[in-house]
C-alpha atoms as a PDB file:
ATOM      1  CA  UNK A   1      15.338   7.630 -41.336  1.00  0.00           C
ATOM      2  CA  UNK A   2      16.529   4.171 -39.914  1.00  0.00           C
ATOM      3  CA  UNK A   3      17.238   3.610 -36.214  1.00  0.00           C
ATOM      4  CA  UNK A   4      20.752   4.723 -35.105  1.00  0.00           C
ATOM      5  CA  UNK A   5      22.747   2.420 -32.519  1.00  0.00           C
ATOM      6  CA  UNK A   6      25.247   5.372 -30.789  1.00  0.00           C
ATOM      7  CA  UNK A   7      28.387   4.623 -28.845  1.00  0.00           C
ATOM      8  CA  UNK A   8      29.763   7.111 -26.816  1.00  0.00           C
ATOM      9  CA  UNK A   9      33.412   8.214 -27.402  1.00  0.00           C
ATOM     10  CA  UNK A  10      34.867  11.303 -29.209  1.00  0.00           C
ATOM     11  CA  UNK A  11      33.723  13.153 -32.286  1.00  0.00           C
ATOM     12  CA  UNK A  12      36.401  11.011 -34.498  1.00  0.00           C
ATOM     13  CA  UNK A  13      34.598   8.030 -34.298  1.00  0.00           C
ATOM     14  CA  UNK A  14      33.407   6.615 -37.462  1.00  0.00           C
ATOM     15  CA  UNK A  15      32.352   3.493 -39.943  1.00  0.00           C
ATOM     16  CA  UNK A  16      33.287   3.669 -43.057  1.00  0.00           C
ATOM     17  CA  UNK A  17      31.404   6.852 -44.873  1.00  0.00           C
ATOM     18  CA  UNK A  18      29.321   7.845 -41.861  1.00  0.00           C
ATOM     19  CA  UNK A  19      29.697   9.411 -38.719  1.00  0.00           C
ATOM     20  CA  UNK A  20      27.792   8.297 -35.671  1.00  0.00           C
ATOM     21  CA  UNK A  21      26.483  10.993 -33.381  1.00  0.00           C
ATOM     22  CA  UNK A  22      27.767  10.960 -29.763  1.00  0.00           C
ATOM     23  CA  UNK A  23      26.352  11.066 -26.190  1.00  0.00           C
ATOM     24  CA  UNK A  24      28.226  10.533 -22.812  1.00  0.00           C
ATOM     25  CA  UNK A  25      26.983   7.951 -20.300  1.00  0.00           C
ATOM     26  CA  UNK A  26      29.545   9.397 -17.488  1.00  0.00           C
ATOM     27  CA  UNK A  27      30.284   5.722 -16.609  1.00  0.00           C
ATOM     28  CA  UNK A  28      33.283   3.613 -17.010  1.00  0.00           C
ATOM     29  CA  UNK A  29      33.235   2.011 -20.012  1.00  0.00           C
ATOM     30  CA  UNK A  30      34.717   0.003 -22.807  1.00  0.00           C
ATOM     31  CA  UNK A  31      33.558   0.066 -26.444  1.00  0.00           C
ATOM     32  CA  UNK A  32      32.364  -2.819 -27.949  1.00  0.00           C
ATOM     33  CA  UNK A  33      32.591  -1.754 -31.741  1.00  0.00           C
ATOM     34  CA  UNK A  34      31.041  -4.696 -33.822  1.00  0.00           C
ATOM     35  CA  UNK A  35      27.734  -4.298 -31.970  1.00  0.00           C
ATOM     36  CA  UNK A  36      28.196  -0.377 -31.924  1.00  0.00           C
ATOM     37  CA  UNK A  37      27.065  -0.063 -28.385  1.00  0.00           C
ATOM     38  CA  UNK A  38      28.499   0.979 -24.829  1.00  0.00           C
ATOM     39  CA  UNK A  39      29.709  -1.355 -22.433  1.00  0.00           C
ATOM     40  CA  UNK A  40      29.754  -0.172 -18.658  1.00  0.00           C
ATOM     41  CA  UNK A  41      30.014  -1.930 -15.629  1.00  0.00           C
ATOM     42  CA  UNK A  42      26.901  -3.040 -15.040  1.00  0.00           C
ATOM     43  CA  UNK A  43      25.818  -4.073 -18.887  1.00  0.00           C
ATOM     44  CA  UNK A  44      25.276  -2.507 -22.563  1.00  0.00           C
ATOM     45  CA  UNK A  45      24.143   0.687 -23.509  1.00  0.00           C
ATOM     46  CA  UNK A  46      22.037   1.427 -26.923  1.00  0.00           C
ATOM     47  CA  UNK A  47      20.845   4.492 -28.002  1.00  0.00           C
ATOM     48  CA  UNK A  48      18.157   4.287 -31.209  1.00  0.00           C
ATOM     49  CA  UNK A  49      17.106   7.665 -32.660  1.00  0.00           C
ATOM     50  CA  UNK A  50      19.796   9.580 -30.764  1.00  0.00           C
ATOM     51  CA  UNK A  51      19.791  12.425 -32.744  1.00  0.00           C
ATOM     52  CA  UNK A  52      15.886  12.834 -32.432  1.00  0.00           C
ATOM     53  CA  UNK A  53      16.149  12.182 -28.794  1.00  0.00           C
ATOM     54  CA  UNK A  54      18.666  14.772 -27.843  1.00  0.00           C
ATOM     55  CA  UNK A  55      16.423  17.219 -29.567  1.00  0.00           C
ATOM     56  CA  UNK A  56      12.595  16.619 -28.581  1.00  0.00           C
ATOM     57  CA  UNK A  57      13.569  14.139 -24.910  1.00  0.00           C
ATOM     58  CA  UNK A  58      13.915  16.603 -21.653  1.00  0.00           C
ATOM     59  CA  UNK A  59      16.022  14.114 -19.848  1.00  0.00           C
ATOM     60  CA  UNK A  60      19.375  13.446 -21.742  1.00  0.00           C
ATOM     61  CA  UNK A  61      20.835   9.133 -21.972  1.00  0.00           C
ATOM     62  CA  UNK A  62      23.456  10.052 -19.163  1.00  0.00           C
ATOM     63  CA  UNK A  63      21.095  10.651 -16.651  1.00  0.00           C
ATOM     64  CA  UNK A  64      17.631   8.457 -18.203  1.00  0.00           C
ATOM     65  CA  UNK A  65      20.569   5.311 -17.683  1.00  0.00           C
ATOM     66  CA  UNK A  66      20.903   6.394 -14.310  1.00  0.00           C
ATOM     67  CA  UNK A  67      17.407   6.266 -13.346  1.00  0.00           C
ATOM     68  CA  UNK A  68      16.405   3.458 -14.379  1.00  0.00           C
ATOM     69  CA  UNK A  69      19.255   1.014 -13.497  1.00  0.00           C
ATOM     70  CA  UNK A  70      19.637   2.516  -9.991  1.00  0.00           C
ATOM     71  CA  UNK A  71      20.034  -0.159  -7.328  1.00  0.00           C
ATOM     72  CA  UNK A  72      19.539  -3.121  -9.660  1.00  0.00           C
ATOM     73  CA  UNK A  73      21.817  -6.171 -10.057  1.00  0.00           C
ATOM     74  CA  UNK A  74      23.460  -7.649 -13.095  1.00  0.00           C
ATOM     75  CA  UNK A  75      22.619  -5.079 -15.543  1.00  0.00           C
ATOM     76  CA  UNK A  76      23.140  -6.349 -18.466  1.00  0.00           C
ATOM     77  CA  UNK A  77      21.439  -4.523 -21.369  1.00  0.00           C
ATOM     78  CA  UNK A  78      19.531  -1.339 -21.691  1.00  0.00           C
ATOM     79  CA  UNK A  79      18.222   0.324 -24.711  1.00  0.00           C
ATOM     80  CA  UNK A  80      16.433   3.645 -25.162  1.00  0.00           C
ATOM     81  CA  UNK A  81      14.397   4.869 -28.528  1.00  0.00           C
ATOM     82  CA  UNK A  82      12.848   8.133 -29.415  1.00  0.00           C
ATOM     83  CA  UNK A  83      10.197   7.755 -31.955  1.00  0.00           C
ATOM     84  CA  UNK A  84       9.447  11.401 -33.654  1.00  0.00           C
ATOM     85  CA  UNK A  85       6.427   9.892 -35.222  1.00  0.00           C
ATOM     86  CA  UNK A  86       4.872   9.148 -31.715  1.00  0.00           C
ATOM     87  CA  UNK A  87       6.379  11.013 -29.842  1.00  0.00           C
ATOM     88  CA  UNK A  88       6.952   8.272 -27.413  1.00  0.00           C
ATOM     89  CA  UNK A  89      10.265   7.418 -25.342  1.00  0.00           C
ATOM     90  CA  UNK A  90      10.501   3.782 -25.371  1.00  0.00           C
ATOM     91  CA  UNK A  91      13.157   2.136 -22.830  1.00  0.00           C
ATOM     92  CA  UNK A  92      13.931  -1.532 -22.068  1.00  0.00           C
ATOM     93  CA  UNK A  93      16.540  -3.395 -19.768  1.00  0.00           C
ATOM     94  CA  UNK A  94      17.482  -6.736 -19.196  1.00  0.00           C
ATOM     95  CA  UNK A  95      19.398  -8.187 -15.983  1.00  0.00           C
ATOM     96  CA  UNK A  96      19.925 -11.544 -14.791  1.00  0.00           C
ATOM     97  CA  UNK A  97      16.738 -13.058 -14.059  1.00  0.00           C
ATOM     98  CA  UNK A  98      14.642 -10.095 -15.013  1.00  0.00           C
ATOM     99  CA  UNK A  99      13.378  -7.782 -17.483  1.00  0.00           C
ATOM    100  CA  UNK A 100      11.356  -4.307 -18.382  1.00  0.00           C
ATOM    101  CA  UNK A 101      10.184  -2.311 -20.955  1.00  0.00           C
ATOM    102  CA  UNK A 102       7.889   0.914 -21.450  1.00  0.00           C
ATOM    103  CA  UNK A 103       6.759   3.379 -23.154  1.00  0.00           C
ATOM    104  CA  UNK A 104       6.003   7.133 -22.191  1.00  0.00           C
ATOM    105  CA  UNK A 105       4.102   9.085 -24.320  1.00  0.00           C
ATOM    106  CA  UNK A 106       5.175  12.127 -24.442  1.00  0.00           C
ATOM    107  CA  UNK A 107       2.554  13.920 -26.398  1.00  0.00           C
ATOM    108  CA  UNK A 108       0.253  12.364 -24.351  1.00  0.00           C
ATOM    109  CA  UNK A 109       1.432  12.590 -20.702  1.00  0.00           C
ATOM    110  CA  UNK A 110       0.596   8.794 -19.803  1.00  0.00           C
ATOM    111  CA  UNK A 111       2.909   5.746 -19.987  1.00  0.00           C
ATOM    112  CA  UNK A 112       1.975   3.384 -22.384  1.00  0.00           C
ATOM    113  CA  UNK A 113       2.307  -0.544 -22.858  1.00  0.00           C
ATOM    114  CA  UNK A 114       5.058  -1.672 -20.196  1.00  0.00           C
ATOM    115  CA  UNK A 115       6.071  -5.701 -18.633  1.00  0.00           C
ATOM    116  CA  UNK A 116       8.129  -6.232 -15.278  1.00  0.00           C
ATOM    117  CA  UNK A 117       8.946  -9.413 -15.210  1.00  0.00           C
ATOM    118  CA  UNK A 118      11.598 -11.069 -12.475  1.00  0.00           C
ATOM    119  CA  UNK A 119      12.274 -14.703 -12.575  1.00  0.00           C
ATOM    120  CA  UNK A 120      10.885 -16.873  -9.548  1.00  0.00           C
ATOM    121  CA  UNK A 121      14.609 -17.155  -7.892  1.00  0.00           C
ATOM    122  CA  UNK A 122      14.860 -13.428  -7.658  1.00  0.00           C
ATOM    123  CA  UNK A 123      11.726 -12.611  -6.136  1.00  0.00           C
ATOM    124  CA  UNK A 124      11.445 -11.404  -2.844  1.00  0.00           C
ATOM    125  CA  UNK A 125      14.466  -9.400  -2.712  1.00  0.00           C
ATOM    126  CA  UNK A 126      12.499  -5.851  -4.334  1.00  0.00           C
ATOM    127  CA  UNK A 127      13.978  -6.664  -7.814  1.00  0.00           C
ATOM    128  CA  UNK A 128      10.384  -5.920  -8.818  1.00  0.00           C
ATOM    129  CA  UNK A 129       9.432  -3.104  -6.631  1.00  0.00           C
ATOM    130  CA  UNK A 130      12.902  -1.253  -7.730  1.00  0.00           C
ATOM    131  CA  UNK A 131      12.181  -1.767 -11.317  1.00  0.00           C
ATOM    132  CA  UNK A 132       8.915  -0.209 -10.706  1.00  0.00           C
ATOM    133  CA  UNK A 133      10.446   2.803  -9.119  1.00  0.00           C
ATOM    134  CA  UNK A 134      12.764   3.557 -11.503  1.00  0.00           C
ATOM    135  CA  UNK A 135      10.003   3.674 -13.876  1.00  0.00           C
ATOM    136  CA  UNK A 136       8.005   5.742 -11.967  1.00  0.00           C
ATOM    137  CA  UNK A 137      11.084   8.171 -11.275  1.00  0.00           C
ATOM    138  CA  UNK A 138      11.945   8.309 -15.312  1.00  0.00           C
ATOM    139  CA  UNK A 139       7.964   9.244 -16.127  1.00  0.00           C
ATOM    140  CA  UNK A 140       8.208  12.071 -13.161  1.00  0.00           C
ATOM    141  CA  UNK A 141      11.503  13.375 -15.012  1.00  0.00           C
ATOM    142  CA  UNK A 142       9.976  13.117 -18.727  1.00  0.00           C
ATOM    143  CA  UNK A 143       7.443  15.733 -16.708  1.00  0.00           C
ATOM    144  CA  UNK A 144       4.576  13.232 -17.418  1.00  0.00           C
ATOM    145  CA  UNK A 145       1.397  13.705 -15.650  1.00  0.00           C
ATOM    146  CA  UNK A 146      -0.315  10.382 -15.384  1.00  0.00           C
ATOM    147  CA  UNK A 147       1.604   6.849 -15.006  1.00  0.00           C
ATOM    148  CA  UNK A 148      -1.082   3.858 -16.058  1.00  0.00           C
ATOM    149  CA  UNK A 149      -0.534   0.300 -15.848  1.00  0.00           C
ATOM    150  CA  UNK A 150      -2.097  -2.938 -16.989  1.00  0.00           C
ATOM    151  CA  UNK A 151      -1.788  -5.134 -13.611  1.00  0.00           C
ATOM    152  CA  UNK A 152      -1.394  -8.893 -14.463  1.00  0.00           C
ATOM    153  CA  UNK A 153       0.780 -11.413 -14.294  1.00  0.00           C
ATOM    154  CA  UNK A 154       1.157 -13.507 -10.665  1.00  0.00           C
ATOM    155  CA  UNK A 155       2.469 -10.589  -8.618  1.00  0.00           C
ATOM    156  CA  UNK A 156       1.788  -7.231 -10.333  1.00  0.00           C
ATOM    157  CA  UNK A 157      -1.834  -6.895  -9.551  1.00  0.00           C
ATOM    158  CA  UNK A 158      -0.141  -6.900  -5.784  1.00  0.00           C
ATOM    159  CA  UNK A 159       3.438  -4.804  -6.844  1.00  0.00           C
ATOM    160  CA  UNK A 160       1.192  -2.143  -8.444  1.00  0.00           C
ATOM    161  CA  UNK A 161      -1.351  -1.846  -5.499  1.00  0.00           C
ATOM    162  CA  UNK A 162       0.865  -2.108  -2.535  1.00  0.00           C
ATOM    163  CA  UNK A 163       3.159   0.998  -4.637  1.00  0.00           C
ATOM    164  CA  UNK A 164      -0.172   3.063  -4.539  1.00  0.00           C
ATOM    165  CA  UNK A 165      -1.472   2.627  -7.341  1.00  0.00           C
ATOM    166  CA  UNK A 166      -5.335   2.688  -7.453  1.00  0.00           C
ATOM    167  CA  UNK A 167      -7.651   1.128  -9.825  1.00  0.00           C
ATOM    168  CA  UNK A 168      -9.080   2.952 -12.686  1.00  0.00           C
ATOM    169  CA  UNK A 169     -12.877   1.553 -12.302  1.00  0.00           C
ATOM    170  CA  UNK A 170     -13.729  -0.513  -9.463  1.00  0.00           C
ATOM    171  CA  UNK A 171     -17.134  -0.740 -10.724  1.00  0.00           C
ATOM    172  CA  UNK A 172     -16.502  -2.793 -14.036  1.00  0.00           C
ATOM    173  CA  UNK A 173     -17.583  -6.040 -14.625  1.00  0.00           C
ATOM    174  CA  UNK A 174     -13.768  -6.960 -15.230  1.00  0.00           C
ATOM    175  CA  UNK A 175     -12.477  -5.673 -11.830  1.00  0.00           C
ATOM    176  CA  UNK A 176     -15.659  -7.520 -10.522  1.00  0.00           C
ATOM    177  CA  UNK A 177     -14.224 -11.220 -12.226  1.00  0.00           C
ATOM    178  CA  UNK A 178     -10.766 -10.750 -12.353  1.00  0.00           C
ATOM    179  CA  UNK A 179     -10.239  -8.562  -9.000  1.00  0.00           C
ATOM    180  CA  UNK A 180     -12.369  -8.508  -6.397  1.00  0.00           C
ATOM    181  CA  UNK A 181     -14.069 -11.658  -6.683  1.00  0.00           C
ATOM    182  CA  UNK A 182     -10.657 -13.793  -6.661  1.00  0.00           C
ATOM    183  CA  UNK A 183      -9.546 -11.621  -3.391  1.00  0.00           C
ATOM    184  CA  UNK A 184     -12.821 -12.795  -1.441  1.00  0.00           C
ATOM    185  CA  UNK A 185     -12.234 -16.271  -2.739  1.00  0.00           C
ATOM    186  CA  UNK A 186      -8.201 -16.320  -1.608  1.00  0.00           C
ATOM    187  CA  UNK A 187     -10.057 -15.000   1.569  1.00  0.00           C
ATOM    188  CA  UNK A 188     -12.076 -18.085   2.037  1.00  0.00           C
ATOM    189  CA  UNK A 189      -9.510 -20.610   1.610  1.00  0.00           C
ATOM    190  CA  UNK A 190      -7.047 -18.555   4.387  1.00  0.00           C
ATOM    191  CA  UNK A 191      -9.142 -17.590   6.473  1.00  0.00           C
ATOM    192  CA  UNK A 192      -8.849 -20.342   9.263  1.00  0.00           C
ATOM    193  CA  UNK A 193      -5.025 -19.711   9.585  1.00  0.00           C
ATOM    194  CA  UNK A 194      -5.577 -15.940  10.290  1.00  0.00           C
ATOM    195  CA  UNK A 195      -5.371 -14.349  13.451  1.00  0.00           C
ATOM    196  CA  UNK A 196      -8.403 -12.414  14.759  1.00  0.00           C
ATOM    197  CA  UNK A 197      -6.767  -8.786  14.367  1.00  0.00           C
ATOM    198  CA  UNK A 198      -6.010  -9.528  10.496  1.00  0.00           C
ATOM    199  CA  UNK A 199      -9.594 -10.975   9.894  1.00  0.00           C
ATOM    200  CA  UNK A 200     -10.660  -7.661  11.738  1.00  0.00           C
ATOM    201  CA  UNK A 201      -8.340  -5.559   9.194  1.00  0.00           C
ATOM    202  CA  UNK A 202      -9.107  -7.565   5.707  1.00  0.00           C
ATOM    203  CA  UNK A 203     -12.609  -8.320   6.375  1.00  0.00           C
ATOM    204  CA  UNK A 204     -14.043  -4.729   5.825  1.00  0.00           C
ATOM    205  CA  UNK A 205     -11.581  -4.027   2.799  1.00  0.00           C
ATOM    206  CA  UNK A 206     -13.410  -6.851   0.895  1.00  0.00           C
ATOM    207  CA  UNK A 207     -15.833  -5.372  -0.878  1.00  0.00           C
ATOM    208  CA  UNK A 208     -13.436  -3.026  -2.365  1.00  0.00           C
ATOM    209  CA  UNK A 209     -15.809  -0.059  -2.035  1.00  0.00           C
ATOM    210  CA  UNK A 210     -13.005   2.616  -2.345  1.00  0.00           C
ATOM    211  CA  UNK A 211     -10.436   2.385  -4.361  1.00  0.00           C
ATOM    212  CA  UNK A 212      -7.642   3.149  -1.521  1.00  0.00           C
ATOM    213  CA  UNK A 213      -9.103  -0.353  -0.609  1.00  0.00           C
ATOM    214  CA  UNK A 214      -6.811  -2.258  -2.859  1.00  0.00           C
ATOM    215  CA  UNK A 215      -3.746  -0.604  -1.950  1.00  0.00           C
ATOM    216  CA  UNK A 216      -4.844  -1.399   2.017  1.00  0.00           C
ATOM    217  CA  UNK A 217      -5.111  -4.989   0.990  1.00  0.00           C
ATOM    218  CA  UNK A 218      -1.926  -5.114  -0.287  1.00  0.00           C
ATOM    219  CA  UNK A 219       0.065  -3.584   2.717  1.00  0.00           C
ATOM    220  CA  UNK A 220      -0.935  -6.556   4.714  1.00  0.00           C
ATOM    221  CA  UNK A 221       2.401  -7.169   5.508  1.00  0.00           C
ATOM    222  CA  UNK A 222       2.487  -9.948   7.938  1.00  0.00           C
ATOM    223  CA  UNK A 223       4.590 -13.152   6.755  1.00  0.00           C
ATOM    224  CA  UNK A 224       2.252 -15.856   5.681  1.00  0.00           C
ATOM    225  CA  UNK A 225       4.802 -18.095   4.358  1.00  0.00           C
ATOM    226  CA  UNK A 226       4.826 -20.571   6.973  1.00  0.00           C
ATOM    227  CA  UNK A 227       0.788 -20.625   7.380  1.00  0.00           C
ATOM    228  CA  UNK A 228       0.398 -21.027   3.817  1.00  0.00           C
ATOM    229  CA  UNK A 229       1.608 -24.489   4.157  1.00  0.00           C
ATOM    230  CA  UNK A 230      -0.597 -25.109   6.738  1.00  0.00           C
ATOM    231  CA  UNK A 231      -3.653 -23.691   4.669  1.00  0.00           C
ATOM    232  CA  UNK A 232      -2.214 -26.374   1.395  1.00  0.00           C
ATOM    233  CA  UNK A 233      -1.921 -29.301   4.141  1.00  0.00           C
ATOM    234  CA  UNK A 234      -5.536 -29.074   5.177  1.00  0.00           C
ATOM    235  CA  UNK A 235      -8.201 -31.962   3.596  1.00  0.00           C
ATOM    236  CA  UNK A 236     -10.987 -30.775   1.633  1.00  0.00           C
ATOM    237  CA  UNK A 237     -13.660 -32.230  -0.621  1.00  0.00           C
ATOM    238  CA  UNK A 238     -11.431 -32.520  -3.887  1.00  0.00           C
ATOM    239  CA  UNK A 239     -14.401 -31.483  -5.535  1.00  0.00           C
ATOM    240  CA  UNK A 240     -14.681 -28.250  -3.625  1.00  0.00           C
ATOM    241  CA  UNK A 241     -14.243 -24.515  -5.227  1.00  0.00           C
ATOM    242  CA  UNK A 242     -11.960 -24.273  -2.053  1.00  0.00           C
ATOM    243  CA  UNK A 243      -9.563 -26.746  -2.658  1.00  0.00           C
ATOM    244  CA  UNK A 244      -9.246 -25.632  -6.519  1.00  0.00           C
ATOM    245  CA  UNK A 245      -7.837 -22.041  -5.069  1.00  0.00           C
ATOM    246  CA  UNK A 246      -5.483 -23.731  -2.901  1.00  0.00           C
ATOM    247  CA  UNK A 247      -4.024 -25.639  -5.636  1.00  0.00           C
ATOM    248  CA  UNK A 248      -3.914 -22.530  -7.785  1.00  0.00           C
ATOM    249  CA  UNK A 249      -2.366 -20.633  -5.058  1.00  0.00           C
ATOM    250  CA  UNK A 250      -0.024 -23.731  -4.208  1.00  0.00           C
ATOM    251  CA  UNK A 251       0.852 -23.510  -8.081  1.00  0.00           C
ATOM    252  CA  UNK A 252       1.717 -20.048  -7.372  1.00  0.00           C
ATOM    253  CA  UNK A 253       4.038 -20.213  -4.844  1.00  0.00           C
ATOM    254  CA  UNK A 254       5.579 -23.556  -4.122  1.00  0.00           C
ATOM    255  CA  UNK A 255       8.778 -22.639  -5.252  1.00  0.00           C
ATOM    256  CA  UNK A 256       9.247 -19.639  -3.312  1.00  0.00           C
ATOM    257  CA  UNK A 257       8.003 -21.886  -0.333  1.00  0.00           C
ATOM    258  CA  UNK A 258      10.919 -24.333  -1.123  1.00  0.00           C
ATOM    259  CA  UNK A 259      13.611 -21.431  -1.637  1.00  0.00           C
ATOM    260  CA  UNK A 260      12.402 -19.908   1.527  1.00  0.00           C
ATOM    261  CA  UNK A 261      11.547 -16.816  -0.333  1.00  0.00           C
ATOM    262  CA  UNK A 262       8.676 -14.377   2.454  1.00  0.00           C
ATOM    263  CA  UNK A 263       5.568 -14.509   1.324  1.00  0.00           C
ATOM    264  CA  UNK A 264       2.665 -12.074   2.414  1.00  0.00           C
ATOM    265  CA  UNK A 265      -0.756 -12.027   3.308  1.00  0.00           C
ATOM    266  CA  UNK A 266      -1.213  -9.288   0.559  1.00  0.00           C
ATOM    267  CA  UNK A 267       0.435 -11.529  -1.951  1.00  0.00           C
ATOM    268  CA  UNK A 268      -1.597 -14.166  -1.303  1.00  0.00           C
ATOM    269  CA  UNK A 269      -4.690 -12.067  -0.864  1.00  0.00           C
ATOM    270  CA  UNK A 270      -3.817 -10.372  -4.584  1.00  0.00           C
ATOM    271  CA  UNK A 271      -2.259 -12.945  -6.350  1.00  0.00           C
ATOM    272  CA  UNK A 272      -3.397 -13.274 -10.120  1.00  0.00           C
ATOM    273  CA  UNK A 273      -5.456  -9.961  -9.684  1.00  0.00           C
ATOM    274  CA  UNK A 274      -5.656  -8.017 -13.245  1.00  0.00           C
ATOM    275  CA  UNK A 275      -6.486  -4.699 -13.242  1.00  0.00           C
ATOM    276  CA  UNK A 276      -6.150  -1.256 -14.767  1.00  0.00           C
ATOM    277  CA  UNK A 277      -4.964   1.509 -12.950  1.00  0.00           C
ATOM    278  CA  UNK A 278      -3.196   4.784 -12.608  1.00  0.00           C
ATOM    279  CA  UNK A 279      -1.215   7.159 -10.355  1.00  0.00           C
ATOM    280  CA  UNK A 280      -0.895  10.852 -10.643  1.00  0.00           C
ATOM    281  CA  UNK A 281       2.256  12.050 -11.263  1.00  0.00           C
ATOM    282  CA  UNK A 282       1.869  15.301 -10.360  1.00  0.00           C
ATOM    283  CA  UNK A 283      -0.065  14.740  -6.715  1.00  0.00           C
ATOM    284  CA  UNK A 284       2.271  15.114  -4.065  1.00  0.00           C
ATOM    285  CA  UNK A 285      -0.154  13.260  -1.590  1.00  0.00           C
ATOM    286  CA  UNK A 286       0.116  10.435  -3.856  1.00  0.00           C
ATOM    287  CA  UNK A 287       3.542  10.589  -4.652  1.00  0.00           C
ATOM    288  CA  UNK A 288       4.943  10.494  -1.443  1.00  0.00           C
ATOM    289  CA  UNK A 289       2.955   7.442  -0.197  1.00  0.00           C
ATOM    290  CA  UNK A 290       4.366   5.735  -2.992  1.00  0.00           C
ATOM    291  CA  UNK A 291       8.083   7.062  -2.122  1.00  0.00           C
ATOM    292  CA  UNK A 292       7.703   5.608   1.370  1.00  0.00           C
ATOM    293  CA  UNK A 293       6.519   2.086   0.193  1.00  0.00           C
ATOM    294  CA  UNK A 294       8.988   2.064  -2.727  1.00  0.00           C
ATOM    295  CA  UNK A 295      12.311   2.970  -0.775  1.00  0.00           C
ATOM    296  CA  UNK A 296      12.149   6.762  -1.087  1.00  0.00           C
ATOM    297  CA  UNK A 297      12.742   9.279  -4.328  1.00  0.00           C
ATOM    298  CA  UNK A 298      15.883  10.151  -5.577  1.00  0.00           C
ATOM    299  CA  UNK A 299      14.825  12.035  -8.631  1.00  0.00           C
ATOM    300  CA  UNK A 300      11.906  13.602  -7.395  1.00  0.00           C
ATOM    301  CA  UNK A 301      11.702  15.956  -4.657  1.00  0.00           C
ATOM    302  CA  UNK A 302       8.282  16.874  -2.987  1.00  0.00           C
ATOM    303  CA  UNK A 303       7.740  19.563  -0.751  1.00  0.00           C
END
């Protein structure tokens, strides 16, 4: 059966020799009938598979739109699919200067393939962290029981970490090259501008012997911003290994230097980091570190 885009509005609503199947969003709206979708406040609504969805999805459009738009600007487009075949629950959203999509498996109890991406002039005001959230609040509802991620990208290998999540194996030669190694070396080129209580607190998380380690890293919260123009100022060797991280890092984050955006150790320390990881869904431990780093839980309530 093909895809079905629904529109939510009262059981007489038709095109010609077919009735759609309905769902309420419970938000003000307007319909928009050549593109058969729902128009609310903060964007467009599409439902694909609806029928499917109502039927084999524990968490109904009305509220799955809620979750995962809650506190972001400038919706302006969110689609949801069921796919019987998969059994997966695939959801996307696009706002302005920023986009998601992932999938849950539902057969499977683990989130699948998923991108956060927020454009440079939104950063730093928790676009990214929200959309994480929301993501993480949607799986918890779906009653999965594992979310994994694919860190990448200049700021999710620090997003992920500093949300809790650990890394799957911190004993691969991947995490070794793409992880770990690239921390110590964003070390070395800092190091001079840090004070001698954060050299004492990163220096022993360095090796990355436990995996908590990452997520530790991460939390250093202190503002680096106006340091890290000190550390791109200083003369070295052009030919030096150093100088080649500063420019990467200086590549990095120039333009939230000139927009005056707060940058942190931690970013600095994890940016470019790829890495596989996970969080369990169903530890409460875990769960409500998470909650206190990502703003607190709305839909999910830990005892």
């Amino acid at each position: 059966m093909a895809a079905e885009k629904v529109v939510s509005l009262t059981p007489s609503n038709r095109t010609p020799g077919r009735i759609r199947p309905v769902f309420s969003l419970g938000l003000p709206r307007t319909i928009t009938a050549a593109a058969a979708r729902v128009s609310f406040t903060r964007g467009t609504v599409t439902c694909l598979q609806s029928r499917a969805w109502n039927v084999s999805v524990p968490v109904n459009p009305d509220l799955a739109v809620h979750i995962l738009t809650r506190d972001l600007p400038d919706v302006e487009e969110v689609e949801l699919e069921y796919s019987p075949y998969a059994n997966e629950v695939s959801c996307s959203l696009r706002g302005d200067g920023y986009y998601d999509r992932r999938d849950f498996g539902l057969g499977s109890g683990r989130t699948g393939h998923g991108t956060v991406s927020v454009d440079v002039r939104k950063q730093g005001a928790g676009i990214g962290r929200i959309l994480m959230r929301n993501e993480i609040e949607f799986a918890h509802a779906l009653n999965m029981r594992t979310f994994s991620i694919y860190a990448g990208g200049s700021a999710g290998g620090y997003t992920w970490a500093s949300l809790g999540f650990e890394p799957d194996k911190i004993d691969s030669e991947d995490f070794n090259t793409y992880t770990r190694n690239l921390i110590s070396r964003h070390y070395e080129a800092v190091k001079d501008c840090l004070t001698e209580e954060e050299r004492y607190n990163v220096r022993p998380l360095l090796d990355l012997i436990r995996t908590k380690d990452l997520r530790q890293l991460a939390r250093q919260d202190a503002d680096f911003s106006v340091r890290l123009k000190t550390v791109f100022a200083q003369a070295v060797n052009h030919d030096s290994e150093q100088n080649l991280v500063r420019d990467s890092l200086r590549e990095r984050f120039n333009v939230r230097l000139r927009l005056g955006k707060k940058i942190t150790l931690g970013q600095v320390l994890l940016a470019g980091t790829t890495w596989r990881g996970h969080i369990d869904l169903q530890d409460p431990v875990q769960m409500r570190r998470a909650g206190e780093y990502a703003g607190g839980w709305k839909y999910i309530g830990l005892r």
